[in-house]
C-alpha atoms as a PDB file:
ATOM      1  CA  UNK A   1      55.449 120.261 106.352  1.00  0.00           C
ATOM      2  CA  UNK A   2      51.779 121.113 108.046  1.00  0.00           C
ATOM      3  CA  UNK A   3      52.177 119.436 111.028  1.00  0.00           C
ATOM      4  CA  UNK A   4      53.305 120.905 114.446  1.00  0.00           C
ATOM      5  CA  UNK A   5      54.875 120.789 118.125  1.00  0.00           C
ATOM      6  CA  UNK A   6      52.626 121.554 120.969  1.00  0.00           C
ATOM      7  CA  UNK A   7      50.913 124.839 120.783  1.00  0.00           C
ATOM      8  CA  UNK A   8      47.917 126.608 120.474  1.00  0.00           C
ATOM      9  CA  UNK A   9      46.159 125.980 117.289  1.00  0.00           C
ATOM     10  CA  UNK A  10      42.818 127.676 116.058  1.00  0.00           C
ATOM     11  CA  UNK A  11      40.028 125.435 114.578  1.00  0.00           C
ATOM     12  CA  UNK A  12      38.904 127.125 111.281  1.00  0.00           C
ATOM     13  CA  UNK A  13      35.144 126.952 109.906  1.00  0.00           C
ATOM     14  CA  UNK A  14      33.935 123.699 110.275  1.00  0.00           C
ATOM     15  CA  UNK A  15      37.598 122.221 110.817  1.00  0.00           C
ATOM     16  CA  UNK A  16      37.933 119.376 113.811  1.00  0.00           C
ATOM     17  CA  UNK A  17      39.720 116.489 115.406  1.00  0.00           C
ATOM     18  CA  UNK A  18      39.991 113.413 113.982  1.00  0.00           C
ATOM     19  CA  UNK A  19      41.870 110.000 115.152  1.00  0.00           C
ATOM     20  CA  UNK A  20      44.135 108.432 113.321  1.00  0.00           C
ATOM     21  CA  UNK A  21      44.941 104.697 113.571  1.00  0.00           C
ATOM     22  CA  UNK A  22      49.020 104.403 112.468  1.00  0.00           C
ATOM     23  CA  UNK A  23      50.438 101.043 111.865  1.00  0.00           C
ATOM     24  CA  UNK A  24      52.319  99.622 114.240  1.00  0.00           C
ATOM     25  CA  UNK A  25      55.663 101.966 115.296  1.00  0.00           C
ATOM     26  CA  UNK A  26      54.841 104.008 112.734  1.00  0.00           C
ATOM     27  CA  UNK A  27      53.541 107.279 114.136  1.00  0.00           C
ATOM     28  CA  UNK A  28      56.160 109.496 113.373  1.00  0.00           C
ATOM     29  CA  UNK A  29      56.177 108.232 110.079  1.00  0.00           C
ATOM     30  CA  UNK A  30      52.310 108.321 109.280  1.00  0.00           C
ATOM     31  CA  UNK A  31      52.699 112.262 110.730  1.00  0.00           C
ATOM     32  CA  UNK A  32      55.606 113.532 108.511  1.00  0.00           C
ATOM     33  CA  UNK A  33      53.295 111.716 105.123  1.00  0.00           C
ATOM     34  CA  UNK A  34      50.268 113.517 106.532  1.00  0.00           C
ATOM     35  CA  UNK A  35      52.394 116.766 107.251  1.00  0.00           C
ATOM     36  CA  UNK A  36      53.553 116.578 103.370  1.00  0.00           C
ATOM     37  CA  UNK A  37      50.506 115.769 102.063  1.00  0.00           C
ATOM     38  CA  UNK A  38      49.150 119.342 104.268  1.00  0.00           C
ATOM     39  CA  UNK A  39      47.181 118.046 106.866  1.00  0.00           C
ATOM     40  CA  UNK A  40      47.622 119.420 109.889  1.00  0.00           C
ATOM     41  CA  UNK A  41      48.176 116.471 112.523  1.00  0.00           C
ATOM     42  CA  UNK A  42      49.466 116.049 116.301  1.00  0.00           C
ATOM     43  CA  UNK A  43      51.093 113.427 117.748  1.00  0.00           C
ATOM     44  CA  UNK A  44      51.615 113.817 121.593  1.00  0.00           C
ATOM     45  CA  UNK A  45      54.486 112.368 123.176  1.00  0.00           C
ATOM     46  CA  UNK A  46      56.319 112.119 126.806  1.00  0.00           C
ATOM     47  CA  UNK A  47      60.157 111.325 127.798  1.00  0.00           C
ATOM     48  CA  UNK A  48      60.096 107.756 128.271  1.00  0.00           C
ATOM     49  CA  UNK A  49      62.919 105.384 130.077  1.00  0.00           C
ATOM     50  CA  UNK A  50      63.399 101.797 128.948  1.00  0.00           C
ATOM     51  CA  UNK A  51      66.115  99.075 129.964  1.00  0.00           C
ATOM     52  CA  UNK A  52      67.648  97.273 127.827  1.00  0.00           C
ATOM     53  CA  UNK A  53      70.512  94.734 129.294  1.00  0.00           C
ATOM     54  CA  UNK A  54      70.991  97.230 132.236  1.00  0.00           C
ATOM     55  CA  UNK A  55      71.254 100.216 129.885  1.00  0.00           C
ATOM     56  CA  UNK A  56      68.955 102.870 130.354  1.00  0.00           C
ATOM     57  CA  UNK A  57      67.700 104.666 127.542  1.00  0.00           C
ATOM     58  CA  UNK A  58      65.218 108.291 127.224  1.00  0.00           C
ATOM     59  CA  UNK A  59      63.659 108.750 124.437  1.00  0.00           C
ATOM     60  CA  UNK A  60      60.207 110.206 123.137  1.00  0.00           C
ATOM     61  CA  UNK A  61      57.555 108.116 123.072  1.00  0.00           C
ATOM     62  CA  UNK A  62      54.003 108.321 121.932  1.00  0.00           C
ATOM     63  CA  UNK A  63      51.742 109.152 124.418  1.00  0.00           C
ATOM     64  CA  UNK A  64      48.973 106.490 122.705  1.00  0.00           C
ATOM     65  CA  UNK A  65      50.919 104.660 120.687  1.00  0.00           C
ATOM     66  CA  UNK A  66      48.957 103.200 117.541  1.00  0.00           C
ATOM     67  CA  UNK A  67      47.653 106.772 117.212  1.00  0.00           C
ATOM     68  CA  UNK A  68      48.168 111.024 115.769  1.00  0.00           C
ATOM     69  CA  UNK A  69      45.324 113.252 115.646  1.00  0.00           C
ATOM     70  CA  UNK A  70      43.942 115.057 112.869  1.00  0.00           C
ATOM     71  CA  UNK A  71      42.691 118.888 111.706  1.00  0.00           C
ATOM     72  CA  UNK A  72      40.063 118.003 109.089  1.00  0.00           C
ATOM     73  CA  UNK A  73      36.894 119.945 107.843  1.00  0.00           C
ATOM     74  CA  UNK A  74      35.340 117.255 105.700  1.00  0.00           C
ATOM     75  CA  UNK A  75      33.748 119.370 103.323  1.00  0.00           C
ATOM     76  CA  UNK A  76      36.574 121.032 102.324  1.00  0.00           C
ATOM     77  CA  UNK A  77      39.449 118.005 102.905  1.00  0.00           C
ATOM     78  CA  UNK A  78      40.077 114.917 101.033  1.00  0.00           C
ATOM     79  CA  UNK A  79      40.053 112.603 104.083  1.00  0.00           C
ATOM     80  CA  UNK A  80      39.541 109.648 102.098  1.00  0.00           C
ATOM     81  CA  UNK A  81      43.400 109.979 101.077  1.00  0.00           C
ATOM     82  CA  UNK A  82      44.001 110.052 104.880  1.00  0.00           C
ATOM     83  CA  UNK A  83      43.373 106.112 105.029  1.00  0.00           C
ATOM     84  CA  UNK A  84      46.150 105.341 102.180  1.00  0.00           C
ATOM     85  CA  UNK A  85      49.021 107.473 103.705  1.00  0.00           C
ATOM     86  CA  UNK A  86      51.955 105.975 104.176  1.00  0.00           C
ATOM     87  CA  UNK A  87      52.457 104.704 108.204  1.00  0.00           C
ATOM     88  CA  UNK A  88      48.209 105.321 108.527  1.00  0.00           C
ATOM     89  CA  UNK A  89      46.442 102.350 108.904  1.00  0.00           C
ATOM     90  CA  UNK A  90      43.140 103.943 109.530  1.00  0.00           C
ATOM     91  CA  UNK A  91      40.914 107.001 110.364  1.00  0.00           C
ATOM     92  CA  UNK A  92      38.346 106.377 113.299  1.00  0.00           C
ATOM     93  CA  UNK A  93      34.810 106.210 111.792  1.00  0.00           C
ATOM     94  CA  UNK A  94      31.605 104.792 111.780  1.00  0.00           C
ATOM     95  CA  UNK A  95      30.853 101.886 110.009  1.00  0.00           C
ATOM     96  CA  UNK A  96      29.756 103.592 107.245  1.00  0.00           C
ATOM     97  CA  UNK A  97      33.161 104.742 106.789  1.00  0.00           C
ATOM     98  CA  UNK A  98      32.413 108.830 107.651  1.00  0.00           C
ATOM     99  CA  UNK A  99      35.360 109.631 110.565  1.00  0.00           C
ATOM    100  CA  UNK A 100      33.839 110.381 113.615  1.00  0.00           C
ATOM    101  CA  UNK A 101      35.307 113.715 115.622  1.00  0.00           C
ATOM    102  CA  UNK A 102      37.329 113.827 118.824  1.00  0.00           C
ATOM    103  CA  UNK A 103      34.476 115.095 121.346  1.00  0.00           C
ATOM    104  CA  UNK A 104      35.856 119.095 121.889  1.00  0.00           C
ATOM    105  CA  UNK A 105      38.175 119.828 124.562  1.00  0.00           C
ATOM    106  CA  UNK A 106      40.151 116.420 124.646  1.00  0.00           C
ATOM    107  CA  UNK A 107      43.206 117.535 121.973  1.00  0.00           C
ATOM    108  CA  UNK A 108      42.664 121.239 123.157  1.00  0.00           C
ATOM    109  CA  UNK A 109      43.500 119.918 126.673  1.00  0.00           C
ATOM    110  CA  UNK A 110      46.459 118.125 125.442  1.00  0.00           C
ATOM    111  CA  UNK A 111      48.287 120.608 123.502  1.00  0.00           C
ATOM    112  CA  UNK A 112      47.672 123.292 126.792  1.00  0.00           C
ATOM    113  CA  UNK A 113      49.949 120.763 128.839  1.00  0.00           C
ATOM    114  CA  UNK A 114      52.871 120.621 126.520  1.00  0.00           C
ATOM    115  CA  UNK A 115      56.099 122.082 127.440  1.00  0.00           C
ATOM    116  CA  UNK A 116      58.083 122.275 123.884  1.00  0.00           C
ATOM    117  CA  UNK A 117      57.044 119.715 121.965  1.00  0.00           C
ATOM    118  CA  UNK A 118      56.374 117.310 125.065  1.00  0.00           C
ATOM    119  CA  UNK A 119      53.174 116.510 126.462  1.00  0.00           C
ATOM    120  CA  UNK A 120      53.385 116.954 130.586  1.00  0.00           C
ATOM    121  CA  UNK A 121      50.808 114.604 132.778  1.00  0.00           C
ATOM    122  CA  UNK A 122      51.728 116.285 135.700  1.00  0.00           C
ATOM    123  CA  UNK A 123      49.395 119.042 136.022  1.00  0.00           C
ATOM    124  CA  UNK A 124      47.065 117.704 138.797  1.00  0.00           C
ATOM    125  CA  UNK A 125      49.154 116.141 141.406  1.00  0.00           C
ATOM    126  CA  UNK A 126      48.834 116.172 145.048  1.00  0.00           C
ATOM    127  CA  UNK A 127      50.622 115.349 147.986  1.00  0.00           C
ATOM    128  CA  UNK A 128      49.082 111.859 148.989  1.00  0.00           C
ATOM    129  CA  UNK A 129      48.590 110.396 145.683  1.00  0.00           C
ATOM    130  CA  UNK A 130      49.631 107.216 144.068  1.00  0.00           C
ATOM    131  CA  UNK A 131      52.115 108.509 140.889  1.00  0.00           C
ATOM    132  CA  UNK A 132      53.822 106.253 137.968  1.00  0.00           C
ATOM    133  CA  UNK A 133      57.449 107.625 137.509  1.00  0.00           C
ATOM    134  CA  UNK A 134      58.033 108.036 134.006  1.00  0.00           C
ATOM    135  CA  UNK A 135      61.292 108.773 133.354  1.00  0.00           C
ATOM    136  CA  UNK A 136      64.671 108.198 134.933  1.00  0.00           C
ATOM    137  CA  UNK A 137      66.133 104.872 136.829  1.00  0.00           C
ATOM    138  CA  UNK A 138      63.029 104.219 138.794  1.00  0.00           C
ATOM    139  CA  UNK A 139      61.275 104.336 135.601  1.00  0.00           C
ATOM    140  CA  UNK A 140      57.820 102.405 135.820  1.00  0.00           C
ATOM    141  CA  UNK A 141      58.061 102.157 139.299  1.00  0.00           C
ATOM    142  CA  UNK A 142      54.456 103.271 141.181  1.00  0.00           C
ATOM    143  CA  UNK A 143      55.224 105.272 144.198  1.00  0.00           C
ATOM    144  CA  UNK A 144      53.378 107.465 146.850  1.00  0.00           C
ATOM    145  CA  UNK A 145      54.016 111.582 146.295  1.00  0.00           C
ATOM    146  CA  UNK A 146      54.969 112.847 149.849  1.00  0.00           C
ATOM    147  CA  UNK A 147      56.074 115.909 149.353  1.00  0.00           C
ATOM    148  CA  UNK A 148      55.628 118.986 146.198  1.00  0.00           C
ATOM    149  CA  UNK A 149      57.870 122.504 145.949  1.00  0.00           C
ATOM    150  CA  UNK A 150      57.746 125.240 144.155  1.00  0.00           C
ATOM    151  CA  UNK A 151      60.552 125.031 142.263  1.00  0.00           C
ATOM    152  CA  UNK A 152      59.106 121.281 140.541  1.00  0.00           C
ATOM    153  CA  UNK A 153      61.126 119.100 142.559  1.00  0.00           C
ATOM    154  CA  UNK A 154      59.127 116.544 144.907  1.00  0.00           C
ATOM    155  CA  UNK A 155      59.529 113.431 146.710  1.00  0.00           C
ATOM    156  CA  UNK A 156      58.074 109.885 146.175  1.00  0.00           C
ATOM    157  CA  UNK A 157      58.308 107.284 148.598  1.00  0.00           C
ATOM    158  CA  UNK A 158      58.979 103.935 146.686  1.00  0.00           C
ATOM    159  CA  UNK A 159      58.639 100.545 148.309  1.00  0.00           C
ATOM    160  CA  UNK A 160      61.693  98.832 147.357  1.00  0.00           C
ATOM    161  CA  UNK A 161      62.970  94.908 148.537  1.00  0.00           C
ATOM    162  CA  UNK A 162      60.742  95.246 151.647  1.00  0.00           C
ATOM    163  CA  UNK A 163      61.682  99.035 153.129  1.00  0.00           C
ATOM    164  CA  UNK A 164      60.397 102.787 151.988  1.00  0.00           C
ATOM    165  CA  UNK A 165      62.824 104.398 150.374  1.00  0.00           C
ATOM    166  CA  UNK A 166      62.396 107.970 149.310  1.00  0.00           C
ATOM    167  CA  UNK A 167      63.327 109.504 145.913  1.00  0.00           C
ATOM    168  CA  UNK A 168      64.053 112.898 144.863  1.00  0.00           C
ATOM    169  CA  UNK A 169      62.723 113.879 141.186  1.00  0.00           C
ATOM    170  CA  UNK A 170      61.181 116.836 138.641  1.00  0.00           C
ATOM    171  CA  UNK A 171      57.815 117.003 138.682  1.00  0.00           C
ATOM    172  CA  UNK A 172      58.021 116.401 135.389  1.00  0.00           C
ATOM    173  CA  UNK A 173      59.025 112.959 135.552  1.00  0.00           C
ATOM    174  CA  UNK A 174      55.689 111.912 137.118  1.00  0.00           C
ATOM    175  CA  UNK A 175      52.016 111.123 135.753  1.00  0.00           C
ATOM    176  CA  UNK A 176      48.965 109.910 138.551  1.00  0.00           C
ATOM    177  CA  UNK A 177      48.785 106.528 138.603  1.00  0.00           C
ATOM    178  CA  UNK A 178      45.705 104.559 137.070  1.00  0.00           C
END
């Protein structure tokens, strides 16, 4: 299979980013059918916590769901197979039908924050800022960071049922808030 975990990758020739649109849920799917067919792909993800009937459950999730990226040079490629893959729904394009490129730098910036195969939003925090825990039992929860160290750990002050209460977490766990 073609595709791959976070890491550096080299653009070849006249090779580039492309979006793909997968159907819905199906990401992981519509990358293991590109992978076989040979094209290269990416689908960035992040640890994720949902409850379920006061279960909580980690998992990886896409990082924007509905959509993998694609290595394509399209003189060389035969794209148009791209859009009948199995899980693919469609490849970004004009409305001519040609696929339009990720602008440089956006997928290149991804794949330099993963950590394994895990993409990590928590390059650019600061002490002060609003952050979104991601992970964990305060999962979803939009707190203020108060305090970084240097060994990843930090503090977010949550306001919970009226009072501040401060948490304890990885850096890890954390994206800035939107």
């Amino acid at each position: 299979m073609s595709s791959f975990d976070c890491g550096p990758r080299e653009l070849v020739g006249n090779e580039k980013w492309f979006l793909v649109r997968s159907r819905p849920k199906a990401e992981a799917k519509a990358q293991w059918h590109l992978g076989a067919q040979g094209f290269r792909n990416f689908l960035p993800q992040f640890e994720k916590t949902t409850r379920h009937a006061r279960k909580l459950r980690t998992a990886k999730a896409p990082l924007f769901p509905g959509y993998l990226f694609i290595i394509l040079d399209l003189q060389r490629d035969r794209w148009l197979s791209v859009r009948s893959t199995v899980g693919v729904s469609d490849l970004y394009g004009n409305r001519d039908g040609t696929p339009v490129a990720v602008p440089h730098g956006i997928v290149e910036t991804l794949i330099d924050r993963c950590d394994g195969d895990l993409v990590r939003l928590d390059g650019s925090l600061a002490e002060g800022q609003s952050v979104r825990i991601l992970s964990g039992p305060f999962a979803d929860m939009v707190g203020n960071l108060k305090r970084l160290n240097a060994a990843g750990r930090v503090q977010v002050l949550l306001h919970i049922m009226g009072a501040t209460v401060p948490v304890v977490l990885h850096r890890s766990a954390l994206a800035p808030a939107t």
